[in-house]
Structures are given as C-alpha cells and as structure tokens.
Protein backbone atom coordinates (compact mmCIF):
# COMPACT_ATOMS: atom_id res chain seq x y z
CA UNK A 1 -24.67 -16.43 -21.59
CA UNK A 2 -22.82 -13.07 -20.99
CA UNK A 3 -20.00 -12.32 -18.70
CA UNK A 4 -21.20 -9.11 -17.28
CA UNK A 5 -20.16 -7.86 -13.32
CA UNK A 6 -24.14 -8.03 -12.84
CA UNK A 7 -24.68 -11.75 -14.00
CA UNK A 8 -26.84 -13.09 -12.68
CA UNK A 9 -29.09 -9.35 -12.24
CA UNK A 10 -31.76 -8.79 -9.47
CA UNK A 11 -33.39 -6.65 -11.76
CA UNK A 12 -33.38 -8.73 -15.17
CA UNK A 13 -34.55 -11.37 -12.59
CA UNK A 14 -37.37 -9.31 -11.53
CA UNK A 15 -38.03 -8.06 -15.15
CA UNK A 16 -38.45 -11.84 -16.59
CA UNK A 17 -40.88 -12.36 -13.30
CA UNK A 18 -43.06 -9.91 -14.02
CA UNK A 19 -42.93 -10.57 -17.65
CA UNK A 20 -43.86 -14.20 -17.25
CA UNK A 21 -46.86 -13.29 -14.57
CA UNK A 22 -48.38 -10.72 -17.73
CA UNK A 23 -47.93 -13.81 -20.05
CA UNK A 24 -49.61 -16.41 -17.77
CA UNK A 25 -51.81 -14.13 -16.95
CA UNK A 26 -52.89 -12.89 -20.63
CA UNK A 27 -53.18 -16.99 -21.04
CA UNK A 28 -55.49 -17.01 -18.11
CA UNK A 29 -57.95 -14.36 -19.82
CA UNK A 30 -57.89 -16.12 -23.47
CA UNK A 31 -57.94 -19.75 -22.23
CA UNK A 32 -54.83 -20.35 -23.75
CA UNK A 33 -52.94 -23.24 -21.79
CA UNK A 34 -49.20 -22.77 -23.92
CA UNK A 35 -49.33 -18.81 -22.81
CA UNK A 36 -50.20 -20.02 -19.10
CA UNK A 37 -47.30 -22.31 -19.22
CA UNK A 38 -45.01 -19.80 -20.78
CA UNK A 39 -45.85 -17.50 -18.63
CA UNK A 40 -45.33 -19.63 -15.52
CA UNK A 41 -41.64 -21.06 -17.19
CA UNK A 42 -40.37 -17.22 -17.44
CA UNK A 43 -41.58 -16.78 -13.85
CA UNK A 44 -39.61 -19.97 -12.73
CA UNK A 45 -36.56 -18.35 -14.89
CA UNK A 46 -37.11 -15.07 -13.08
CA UNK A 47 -37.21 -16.66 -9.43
CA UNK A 48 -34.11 -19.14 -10.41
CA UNK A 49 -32.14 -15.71 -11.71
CA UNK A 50 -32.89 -13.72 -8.37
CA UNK A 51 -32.18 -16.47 -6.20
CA UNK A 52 -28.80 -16.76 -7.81
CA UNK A 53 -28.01 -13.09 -7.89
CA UNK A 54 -29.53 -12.67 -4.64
CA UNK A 55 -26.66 -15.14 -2.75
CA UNK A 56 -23.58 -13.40 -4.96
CA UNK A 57 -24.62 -10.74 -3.10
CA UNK A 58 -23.55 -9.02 -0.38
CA UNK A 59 -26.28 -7.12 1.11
CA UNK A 60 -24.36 -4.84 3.55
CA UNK A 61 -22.79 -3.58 0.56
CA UNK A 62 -24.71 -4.06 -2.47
CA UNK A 63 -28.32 -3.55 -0.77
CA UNK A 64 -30.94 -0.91 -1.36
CA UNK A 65 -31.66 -0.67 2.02
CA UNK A 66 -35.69 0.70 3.09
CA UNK A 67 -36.26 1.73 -0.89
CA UNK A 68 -35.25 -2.22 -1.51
CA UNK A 69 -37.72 -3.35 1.18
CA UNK A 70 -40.77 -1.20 0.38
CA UNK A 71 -40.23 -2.16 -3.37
CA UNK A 72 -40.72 -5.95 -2.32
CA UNK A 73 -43.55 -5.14 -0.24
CA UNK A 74 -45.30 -3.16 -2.77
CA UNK A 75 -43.90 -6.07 -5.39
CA UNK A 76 -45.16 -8.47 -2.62
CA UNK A 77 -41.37 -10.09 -3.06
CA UNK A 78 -40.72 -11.29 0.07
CA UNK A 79 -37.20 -12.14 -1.07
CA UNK A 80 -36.60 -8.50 -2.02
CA UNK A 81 -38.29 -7.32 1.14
CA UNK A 82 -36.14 -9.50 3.51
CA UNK A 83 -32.91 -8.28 1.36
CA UNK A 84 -33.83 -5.23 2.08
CA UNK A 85 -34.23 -5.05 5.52
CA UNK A 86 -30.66 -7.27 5.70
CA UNK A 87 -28.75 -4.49 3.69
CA UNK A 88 -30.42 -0.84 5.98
CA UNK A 89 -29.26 -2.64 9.33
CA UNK A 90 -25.96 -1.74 11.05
C-alpha cells in the first residue's frame, strides 16, 4: 500500500467500482460465474475505498460542491451525491 496525501482516493474508489460493474457485467453476458464474482469483489473494493476516503474527508473543504452532486446523480452514487450537497452548503 502507498503513502500518498490522497490514500484512500474518491476517485481510484470510483474507478475500481466502475471497473468491477464492466467485469461482472461482461460475466453476466458470457455466463461466466468467476468474471461475475470478480467483478462484484472489485465493486466491494471500490465501495470499501470510497467509504474510507469519503470519512477522511472534510467536505466543507475538500468537496466538489453541485459538480460533485450531479456527478453522483448521473453516477447514481448516492454517497457522492449526498457529499456533494454537504460540501456547496454554507
């Protein structure tokens, strides 16, 4: 594991999400059960990265603001979407 200032990342989180939903999802077109299950494991790695990243953070200062929150919505990430809407109030 690195020592970077952005470990754990919201964006390598979300990156290793989406990654894992185009494996699972490639398994769910060919039948193949160990690319489902891949696929959902780098999901489950994804979510357990953002979650961590996402409470390290503080959003009044390290949010996105709207362009956070309409990313999640269009992402349907409701974590990212509620984020969001924490870090444009005030």
């Amino acid at each position: 594991m690195s020592s970077s200032n952005e470990n754990p990342g919201l964006i390598s989180g979300h990156a290793q999400y989406v990654k894992g939903a185009a494996v699972s999802a490639v398994g769910s077109v060919t039948g193949s059960d160990s690319w489902q299950q891949s696929g959902e494991q780098q999901k489950e790695q994804g979510v357990q990265e953002m979650k961590a990243a996402g409470e390290a953070r503080d959003p009044q200062s390290q949010g996105f603001g709207k362009v956070e929150e309409l990313a999640g919505k269009a992402a349907g990430c409701e974590g990212m979407e509620k984020e969001g809407a924490q870090s444009k109030q005030d």
